[in-house]
PDB file of N, CA and C in Angstrom:
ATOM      1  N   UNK A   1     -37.399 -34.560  -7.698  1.00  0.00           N
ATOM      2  CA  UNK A   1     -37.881 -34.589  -6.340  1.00  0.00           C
ATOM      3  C   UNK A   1     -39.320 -35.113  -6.340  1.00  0.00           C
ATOM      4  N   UNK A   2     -39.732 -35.486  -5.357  1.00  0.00           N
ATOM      5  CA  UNK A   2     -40.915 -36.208  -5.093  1.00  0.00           C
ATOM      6  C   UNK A   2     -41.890 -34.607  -4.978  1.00  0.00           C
ATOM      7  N   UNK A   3     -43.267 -35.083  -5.756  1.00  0.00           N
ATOM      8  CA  UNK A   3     -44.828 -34.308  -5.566  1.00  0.00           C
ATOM      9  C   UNK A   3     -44.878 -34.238  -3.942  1.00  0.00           C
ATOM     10  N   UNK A   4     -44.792 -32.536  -3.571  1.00  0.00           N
ATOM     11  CA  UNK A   4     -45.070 -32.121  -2.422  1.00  0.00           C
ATOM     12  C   UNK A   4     -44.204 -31.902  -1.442  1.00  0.00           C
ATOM     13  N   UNK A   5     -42.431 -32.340  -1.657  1.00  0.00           N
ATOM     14  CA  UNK A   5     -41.899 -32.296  -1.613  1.00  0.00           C
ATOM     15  C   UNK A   5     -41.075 -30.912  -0.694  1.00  0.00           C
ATOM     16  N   UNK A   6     -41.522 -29.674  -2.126  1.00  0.00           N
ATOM     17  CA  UNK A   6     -40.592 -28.669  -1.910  1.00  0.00           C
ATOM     18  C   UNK A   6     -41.525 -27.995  -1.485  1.00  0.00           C
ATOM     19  N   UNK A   7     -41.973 -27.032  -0.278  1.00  0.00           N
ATOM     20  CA  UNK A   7     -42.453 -26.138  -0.158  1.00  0.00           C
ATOM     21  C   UNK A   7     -41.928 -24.485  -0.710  1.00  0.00           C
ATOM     22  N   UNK A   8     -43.041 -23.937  -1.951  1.00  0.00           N
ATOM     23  CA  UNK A   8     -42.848 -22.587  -2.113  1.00  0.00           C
ATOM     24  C   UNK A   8     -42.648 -21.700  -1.052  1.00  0.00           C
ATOM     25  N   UNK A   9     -42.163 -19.773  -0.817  1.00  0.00           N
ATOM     26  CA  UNK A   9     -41.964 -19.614  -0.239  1.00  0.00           C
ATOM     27  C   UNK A   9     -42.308 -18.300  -0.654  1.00  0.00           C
ATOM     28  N   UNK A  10     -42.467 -17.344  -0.002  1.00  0.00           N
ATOM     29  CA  UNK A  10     -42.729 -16.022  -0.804  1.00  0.00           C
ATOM     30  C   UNK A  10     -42.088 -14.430   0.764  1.00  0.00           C
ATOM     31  N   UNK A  11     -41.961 -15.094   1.586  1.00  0.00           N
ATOM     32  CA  UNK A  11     -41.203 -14.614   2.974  1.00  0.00           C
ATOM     33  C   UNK A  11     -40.170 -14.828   3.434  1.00  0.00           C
ATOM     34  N   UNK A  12     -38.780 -14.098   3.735  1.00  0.00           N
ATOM     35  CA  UNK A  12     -37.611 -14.653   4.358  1.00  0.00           C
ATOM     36  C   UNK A  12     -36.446 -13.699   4.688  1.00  0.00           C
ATOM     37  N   UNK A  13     -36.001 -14.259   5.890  1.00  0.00           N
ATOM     38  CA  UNK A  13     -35.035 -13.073   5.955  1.00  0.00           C
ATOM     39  C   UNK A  13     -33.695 -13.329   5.369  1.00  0.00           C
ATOM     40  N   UNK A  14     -33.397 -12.386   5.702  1.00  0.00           N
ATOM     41  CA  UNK A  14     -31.563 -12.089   4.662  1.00  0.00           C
ATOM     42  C   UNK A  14     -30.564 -11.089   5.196  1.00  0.00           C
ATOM     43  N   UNK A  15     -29.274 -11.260   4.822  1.00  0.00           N
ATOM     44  CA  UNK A  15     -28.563 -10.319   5.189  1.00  0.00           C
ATOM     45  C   UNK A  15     -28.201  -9.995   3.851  1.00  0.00           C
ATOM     46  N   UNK A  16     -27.662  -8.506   3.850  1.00  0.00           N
ATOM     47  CA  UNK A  16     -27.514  -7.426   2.438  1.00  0.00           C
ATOM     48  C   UNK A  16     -26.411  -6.896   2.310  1.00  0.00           C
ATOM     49  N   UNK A  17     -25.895  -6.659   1.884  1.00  0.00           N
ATOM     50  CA  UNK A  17     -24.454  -5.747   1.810  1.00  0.00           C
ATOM     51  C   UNK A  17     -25.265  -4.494   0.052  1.00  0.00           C
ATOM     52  N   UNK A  18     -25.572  -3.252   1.066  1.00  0.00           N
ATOM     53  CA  UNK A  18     -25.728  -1.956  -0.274  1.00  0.00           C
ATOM     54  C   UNK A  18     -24.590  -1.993  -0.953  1.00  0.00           C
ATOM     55  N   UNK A  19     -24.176  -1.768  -2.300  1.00  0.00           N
ATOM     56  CA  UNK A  19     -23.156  -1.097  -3.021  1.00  0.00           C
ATOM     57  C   UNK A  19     -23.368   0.184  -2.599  1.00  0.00           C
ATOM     58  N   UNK A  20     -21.841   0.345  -2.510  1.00  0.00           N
ATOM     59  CA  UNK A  20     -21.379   1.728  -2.424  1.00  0.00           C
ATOM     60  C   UNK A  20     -21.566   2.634  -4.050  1.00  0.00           C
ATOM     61  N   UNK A  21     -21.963   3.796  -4.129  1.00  0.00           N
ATOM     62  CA  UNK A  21     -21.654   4.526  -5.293  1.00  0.00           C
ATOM     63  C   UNK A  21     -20.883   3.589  -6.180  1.00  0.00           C
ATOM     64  N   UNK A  22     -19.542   4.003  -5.802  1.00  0.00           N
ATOM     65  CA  UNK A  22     -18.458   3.789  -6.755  1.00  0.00           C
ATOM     66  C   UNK A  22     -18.401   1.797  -7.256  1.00  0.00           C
ATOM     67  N   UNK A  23     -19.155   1.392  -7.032  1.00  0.00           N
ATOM     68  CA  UNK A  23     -19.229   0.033  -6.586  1.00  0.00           C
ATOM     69  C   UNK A  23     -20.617  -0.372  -7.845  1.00  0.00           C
ATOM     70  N   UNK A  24     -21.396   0.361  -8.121  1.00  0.00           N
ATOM     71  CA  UNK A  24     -22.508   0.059  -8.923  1.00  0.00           C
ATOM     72  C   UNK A  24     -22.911   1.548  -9.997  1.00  0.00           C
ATOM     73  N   UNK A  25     -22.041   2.260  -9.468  1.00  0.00           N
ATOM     74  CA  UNK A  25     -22.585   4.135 -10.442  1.00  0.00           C
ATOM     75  C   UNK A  25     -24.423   4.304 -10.334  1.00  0.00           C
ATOM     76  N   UNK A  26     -24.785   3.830  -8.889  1.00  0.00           N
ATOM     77  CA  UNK A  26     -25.715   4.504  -8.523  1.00  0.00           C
ATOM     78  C   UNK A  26     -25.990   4.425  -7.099  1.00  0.00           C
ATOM     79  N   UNK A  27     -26.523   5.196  -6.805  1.00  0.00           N
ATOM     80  CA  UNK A  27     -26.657   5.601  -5.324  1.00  0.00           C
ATOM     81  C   UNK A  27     -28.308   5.400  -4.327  1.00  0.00           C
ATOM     82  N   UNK A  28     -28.300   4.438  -3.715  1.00  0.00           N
ATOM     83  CA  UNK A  28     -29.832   4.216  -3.633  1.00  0.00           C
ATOM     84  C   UNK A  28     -29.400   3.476  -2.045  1.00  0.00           C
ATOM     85  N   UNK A  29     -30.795   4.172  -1.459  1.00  0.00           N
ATOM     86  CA  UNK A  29     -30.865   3.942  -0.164  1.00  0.00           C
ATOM     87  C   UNK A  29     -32.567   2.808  -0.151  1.00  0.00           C
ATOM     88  N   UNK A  30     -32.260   2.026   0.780  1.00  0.00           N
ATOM     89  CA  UNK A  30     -33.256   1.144   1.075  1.00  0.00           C
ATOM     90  C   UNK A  30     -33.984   1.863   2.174  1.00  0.00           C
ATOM     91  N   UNK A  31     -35.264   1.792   2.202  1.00  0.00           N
ATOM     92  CA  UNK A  31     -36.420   2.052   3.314  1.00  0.00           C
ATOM     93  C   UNK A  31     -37.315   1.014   3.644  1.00  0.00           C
ATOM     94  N   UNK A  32     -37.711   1.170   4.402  1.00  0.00           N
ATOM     95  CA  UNK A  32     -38.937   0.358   4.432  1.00  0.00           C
ATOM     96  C   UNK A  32     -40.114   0.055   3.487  1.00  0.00           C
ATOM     97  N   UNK A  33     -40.988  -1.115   2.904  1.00  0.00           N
ATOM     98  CA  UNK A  33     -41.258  -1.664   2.117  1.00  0.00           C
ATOM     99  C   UNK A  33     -40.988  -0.671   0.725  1.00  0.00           C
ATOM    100  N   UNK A  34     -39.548  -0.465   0.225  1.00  0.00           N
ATOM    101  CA  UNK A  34     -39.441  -0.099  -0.654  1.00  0.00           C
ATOM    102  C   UNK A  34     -39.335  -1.290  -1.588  1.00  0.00           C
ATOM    103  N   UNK A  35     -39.653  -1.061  -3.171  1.00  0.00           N
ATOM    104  CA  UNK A  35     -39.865  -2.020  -4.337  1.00  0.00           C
ATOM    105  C   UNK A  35     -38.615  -2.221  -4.899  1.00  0.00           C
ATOM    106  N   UNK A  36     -37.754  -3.503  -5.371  1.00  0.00           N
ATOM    107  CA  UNK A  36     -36.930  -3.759  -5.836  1.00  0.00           C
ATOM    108  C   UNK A  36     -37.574  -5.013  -6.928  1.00  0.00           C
ATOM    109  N   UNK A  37     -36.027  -5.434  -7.383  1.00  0.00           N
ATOM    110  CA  UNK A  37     -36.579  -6.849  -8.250  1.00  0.00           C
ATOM    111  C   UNK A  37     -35.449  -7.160  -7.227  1.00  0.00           C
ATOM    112  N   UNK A  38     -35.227  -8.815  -7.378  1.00  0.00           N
ATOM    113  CA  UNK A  38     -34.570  -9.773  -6.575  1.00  0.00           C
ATOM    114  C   UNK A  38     -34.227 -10.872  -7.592  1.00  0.00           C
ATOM    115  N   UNK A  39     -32.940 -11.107  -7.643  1.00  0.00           N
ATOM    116  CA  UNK A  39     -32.624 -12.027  -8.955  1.00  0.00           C
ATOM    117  C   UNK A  39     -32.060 -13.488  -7.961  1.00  0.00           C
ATOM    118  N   UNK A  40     -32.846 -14.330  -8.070  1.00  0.00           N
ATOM    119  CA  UNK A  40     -32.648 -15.612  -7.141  1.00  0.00           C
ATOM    120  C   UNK A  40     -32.410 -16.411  -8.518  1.00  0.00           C
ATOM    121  N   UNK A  41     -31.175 -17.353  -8.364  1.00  0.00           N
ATOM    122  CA  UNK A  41     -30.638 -18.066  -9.444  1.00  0.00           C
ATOM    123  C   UNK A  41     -30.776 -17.868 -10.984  1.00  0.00           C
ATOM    124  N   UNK A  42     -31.799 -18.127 -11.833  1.00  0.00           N
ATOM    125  CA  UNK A  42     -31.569 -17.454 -13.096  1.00  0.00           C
ATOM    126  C   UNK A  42     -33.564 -16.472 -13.466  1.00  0.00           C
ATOM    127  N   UNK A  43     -34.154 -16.075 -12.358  1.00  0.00           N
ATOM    128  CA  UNK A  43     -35.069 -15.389 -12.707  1.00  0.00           C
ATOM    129  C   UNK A  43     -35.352 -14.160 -11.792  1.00  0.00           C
ATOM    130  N   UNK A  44     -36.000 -12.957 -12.344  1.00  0.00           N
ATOM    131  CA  UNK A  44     -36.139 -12.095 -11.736  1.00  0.00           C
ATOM    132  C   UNK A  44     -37.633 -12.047 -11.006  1.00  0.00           C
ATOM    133  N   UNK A  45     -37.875 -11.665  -9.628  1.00  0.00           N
ATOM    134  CA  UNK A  45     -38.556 -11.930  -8.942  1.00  0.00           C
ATOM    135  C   UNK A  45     -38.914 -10.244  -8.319  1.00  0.00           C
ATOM    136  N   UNK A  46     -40.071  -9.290  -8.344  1.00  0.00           N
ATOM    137  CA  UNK A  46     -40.711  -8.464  -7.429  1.00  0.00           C
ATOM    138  C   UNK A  46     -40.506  -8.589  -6.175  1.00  0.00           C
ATOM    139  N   UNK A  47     -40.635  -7.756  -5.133  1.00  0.00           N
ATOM    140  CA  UNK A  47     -40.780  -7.563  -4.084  1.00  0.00           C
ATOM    141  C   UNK A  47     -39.983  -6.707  -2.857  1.00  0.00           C
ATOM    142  N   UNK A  48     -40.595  -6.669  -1.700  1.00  0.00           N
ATOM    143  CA  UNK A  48     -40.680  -5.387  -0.817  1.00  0.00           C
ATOM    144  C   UNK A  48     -39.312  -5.544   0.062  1.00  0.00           C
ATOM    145  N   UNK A  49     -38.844  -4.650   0.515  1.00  0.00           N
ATOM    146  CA  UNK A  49     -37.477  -4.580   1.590  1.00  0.00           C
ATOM    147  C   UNK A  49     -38.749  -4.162   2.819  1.00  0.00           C
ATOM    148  N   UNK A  50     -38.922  -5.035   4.077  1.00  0.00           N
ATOM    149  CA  UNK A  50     -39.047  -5.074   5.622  1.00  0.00           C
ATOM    150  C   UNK A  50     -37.892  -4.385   6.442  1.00  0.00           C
ATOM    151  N   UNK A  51     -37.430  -3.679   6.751  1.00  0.00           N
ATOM    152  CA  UNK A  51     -36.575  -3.435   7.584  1.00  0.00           C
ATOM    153  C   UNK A  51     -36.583  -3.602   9.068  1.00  0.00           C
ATOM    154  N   UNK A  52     -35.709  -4.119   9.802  1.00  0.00           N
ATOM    155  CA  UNK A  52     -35.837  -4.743  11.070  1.00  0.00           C
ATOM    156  C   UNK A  52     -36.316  -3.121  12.300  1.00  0.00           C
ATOM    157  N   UNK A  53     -37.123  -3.719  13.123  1.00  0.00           N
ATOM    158  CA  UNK A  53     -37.675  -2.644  14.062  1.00  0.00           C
ATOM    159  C   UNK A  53     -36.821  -1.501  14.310  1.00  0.00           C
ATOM    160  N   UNK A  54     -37.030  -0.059  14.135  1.00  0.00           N
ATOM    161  CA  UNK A  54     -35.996   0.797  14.759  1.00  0.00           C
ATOM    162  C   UNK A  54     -34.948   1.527  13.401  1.00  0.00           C
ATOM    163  N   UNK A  55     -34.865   0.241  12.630  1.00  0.00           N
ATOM    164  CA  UNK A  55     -34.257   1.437  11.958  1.00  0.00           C
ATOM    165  C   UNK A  55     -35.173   1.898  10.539  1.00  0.00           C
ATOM    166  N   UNK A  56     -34.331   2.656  10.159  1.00  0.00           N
ATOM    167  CA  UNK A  56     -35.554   3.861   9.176  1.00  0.00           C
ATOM    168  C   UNK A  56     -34.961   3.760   7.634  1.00  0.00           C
ATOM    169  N   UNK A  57     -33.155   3.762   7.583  1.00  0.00           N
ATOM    170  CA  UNK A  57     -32.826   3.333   5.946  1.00  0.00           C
ATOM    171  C   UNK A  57     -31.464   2.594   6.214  1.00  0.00           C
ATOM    172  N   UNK A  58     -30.965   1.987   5.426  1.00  0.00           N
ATOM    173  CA  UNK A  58     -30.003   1.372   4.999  1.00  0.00           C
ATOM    174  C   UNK A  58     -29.245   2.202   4.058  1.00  0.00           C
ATOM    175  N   UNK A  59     -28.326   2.792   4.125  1.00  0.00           N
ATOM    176  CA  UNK A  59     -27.487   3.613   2.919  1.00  0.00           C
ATOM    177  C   UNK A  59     -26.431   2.886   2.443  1.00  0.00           C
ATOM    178  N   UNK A  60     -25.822   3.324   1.090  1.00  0.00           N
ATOM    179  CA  UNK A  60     -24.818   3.073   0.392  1.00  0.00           C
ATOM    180  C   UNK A  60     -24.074   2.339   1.137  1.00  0.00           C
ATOM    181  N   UNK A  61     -23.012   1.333   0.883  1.00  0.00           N
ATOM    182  CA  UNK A  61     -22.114   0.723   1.698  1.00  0.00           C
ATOM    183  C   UNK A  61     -22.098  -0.008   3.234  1.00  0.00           C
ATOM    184  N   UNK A  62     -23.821  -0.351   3.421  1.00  0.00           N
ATOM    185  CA  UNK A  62     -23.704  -0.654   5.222  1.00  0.00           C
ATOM    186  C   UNK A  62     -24.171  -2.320   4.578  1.00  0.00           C
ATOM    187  N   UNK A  63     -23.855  -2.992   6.042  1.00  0.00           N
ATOM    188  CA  UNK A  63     -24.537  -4.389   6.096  1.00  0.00           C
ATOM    189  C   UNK A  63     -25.500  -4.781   6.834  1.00  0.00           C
ATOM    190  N   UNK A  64     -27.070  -5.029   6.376  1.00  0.00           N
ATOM    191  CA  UNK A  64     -27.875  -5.103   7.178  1.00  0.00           C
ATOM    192  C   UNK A  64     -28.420  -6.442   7.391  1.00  0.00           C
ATOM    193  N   UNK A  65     -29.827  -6.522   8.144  1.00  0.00           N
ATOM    194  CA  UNK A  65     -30.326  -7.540   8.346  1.00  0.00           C
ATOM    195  C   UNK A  65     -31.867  -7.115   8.110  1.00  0.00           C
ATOM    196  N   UNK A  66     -32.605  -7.930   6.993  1.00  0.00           N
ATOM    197  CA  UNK A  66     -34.370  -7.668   6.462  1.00  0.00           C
ATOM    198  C   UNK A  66     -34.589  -8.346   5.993  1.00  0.00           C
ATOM    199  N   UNK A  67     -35.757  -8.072   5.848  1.00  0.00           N
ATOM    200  CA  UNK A  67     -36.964  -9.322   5.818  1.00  0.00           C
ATOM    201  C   UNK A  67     -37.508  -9.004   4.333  1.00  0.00           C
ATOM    202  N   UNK A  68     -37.894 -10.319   3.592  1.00  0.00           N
ATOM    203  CA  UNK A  68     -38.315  -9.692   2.296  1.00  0.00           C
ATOM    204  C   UNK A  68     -39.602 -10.509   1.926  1.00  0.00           C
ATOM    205  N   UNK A  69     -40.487  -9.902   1.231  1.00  0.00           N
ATOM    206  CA  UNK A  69     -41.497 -10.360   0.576  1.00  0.00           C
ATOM    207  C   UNK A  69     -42.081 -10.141  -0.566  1.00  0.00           C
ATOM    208  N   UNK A  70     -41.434 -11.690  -1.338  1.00  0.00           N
ATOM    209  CA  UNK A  70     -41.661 -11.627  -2.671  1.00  0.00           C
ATOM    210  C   UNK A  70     -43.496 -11.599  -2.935  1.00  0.00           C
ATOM    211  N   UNK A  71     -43.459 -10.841  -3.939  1.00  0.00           N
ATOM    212  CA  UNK A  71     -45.063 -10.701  -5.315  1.00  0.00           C
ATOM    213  C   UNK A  71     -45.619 -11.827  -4.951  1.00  0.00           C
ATOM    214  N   UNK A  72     -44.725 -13.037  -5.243  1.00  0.00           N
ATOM    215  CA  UNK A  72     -45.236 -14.581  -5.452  1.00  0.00           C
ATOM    216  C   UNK A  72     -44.271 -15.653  -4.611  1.00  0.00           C
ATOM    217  N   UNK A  73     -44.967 -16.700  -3.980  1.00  0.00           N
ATOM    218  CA  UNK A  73     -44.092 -17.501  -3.575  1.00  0.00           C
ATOM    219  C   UNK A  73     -43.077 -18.558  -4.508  1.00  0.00           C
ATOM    220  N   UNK A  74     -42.180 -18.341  -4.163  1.00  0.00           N
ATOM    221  CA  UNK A  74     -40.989 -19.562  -5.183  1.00  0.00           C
ATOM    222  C   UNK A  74     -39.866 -20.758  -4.377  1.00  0.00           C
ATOM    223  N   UNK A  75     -39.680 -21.558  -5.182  1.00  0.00           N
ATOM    224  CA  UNK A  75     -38.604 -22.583  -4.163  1.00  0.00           C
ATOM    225  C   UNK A  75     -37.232 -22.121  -3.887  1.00  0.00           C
ATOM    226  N   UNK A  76     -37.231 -21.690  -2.721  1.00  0.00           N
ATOM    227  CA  UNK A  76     -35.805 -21.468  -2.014  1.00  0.00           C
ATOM    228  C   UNK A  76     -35.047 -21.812  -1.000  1.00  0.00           C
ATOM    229  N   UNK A  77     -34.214 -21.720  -0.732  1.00  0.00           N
ATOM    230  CA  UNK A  77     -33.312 -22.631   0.535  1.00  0.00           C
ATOM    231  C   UNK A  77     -32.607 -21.379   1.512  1.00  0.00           C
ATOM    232  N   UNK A  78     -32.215 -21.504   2.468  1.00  0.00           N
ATOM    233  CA  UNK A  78     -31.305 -21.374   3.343  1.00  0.00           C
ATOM    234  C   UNK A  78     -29.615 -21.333   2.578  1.00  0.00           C
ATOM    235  N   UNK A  79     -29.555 -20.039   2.595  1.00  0.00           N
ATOM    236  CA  UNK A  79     -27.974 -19.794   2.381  1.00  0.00           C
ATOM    237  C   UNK A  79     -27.971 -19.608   0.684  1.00  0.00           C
ATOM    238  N   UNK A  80     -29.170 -19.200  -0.047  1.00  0.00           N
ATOM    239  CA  UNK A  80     -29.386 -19.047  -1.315  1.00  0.00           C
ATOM    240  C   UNK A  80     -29.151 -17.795  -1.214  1.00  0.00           C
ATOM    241  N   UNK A  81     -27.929 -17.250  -2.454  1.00  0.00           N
ATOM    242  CA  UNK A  81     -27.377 -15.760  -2.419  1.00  0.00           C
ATOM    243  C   UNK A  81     -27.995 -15.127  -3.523  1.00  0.00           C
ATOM    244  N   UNK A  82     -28.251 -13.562  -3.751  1.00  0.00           N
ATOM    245  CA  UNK A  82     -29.526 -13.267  -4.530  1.00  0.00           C
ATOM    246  C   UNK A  82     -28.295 -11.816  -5.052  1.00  0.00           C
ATOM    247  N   UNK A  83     -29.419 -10.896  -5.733  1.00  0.00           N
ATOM    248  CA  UNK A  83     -28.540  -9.721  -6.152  1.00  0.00           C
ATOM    249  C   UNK A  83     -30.007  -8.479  -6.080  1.00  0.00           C
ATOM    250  N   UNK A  84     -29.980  -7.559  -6.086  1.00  0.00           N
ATOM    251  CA  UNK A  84     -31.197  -6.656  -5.444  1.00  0.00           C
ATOM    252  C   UNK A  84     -30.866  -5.594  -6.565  1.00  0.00           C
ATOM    253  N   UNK A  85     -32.122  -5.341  -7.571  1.00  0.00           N
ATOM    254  CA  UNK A  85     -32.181  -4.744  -8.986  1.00  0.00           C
ATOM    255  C   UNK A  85     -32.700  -3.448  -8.566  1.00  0.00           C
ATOM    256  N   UNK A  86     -32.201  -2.518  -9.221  1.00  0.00           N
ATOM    257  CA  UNK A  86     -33.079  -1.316  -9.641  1.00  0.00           C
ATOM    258  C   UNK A  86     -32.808  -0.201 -10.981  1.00  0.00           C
ATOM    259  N   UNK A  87     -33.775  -0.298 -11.525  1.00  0.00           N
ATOM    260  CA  UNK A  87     -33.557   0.575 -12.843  1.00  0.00           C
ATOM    261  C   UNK A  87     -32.551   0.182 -13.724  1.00  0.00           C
ATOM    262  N   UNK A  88     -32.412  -1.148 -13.410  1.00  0.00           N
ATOM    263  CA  UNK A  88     -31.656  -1.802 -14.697  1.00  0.00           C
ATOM    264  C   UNK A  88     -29.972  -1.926 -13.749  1.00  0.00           C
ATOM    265  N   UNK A  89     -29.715  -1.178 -12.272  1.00  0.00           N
ATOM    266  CA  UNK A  89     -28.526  -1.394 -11.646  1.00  0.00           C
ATOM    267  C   UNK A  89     -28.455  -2.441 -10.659  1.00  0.00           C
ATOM    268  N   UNK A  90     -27.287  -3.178 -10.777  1.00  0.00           N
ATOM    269  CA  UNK A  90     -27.260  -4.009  -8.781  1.00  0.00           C
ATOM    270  C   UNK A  90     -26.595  -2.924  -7.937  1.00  0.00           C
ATOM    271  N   UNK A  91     -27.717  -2.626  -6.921  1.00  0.00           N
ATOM    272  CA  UNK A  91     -27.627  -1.894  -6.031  1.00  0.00           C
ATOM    273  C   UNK A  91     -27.554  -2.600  -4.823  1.00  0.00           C
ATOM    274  N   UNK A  92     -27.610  -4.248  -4.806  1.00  0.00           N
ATOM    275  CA  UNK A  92     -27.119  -4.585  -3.422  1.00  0.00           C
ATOM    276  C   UNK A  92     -27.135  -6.560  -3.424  1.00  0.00           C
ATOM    277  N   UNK A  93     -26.579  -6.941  -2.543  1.00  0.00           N
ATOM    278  CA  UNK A  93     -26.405  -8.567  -3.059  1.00  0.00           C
ATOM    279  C   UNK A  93     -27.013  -9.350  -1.218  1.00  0.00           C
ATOM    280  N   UNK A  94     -27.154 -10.168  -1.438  1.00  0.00           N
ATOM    281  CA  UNK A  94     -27.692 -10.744  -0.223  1.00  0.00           C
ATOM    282  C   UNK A  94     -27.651 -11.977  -0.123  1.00  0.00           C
ATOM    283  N   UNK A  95     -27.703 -12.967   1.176  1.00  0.00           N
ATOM    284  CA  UNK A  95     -28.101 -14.207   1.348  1.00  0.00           C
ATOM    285  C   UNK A  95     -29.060 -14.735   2.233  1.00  0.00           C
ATOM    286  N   UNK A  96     -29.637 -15.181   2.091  1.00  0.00           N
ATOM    287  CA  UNK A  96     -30.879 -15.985   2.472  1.00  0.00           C
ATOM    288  C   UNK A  96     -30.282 -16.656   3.853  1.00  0.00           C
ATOM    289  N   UNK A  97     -31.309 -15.970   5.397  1.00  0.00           N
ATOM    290  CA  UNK A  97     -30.602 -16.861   6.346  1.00  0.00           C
ATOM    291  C   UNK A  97     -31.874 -17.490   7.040  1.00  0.00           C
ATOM    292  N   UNK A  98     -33.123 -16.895   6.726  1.00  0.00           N
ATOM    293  CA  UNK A  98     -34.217 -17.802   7.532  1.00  0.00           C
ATOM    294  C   UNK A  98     -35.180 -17.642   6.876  1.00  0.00           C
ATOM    295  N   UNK A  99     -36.003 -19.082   6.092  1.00  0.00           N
ATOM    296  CA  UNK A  99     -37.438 -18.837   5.152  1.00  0.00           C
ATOM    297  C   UNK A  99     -38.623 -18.995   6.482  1.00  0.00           C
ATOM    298  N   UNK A 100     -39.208 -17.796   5.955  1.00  0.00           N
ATOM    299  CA  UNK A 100     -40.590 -17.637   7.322  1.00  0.00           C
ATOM    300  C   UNK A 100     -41.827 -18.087   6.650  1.00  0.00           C
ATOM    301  N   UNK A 101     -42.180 -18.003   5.672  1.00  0.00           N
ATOM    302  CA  UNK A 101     -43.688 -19.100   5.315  1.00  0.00           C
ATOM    303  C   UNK A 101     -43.284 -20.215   4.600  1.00  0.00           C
TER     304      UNK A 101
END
C-alpha cells in the first residue's frame, strides 16, 4: 500500500456475543471500562470495554453493542472479527462495525 495510506486506529465500535459458561469454562461479566486483551488477526492487543449509555453489564451468553479502546492505535477495517481474552480464556468474540478515530 502506498505511505499514508492506512490510517491507524485505536477507537471503534463492535458487536460481541459473551460465551456462555459451558461455552469457554469460565464465567465473566463485562462492565464498563473493564480490561481485556483483544486478539485482532494474529496479535494481541490491550484495552477497555465502553458500554453503550444505560446499561451497567453484559453477562454470560447476551449480544451486545460497545465501544472499545485499544492501549495503542493499529490498522483495522470495518467487519474485522476479533476474540476478547481473559486470564488465558476466550470469554467473548466480536466484529468490528464502526472505526471512530
Amino acid at each position: 500500500c502506498e505511505p499514508g495510506s492506512i490510517k491507524p486506529h485505536s477507537i471503534f465500535k463492535a458487536t460481541i456475543y459473551a460465551l456462555k459458561k459451558e461455552e469457554c469454562n469460565h464465567n465473566v461479566s463485562f462492565y464498563n471500562n473493564s480490561h481485556f486483551i483483544f486478539s485482532l488477526r494474529n496479535m494481541d492487543y490491550y484495552g477497555d470495554i465502553l458500554l453503550e449509555e444505560g446499561v451497567r453489564r453484559i453477562e454470560s451468553g447476551d449480544n451486545a453493542e460497545i465501544k472499545v479502546n485499544l492501549t495503542y492505535p493499529i490498522a483495522l477495517n470495518v467487519g474485522l472479527t476479533f476474540s476478547i481474552r481473559e486470564n488465558g480464556h476466550i470469554v467473548g468474540i466480536g466484529k468490528i462495525t464502526e472505526l471512530i478515530d
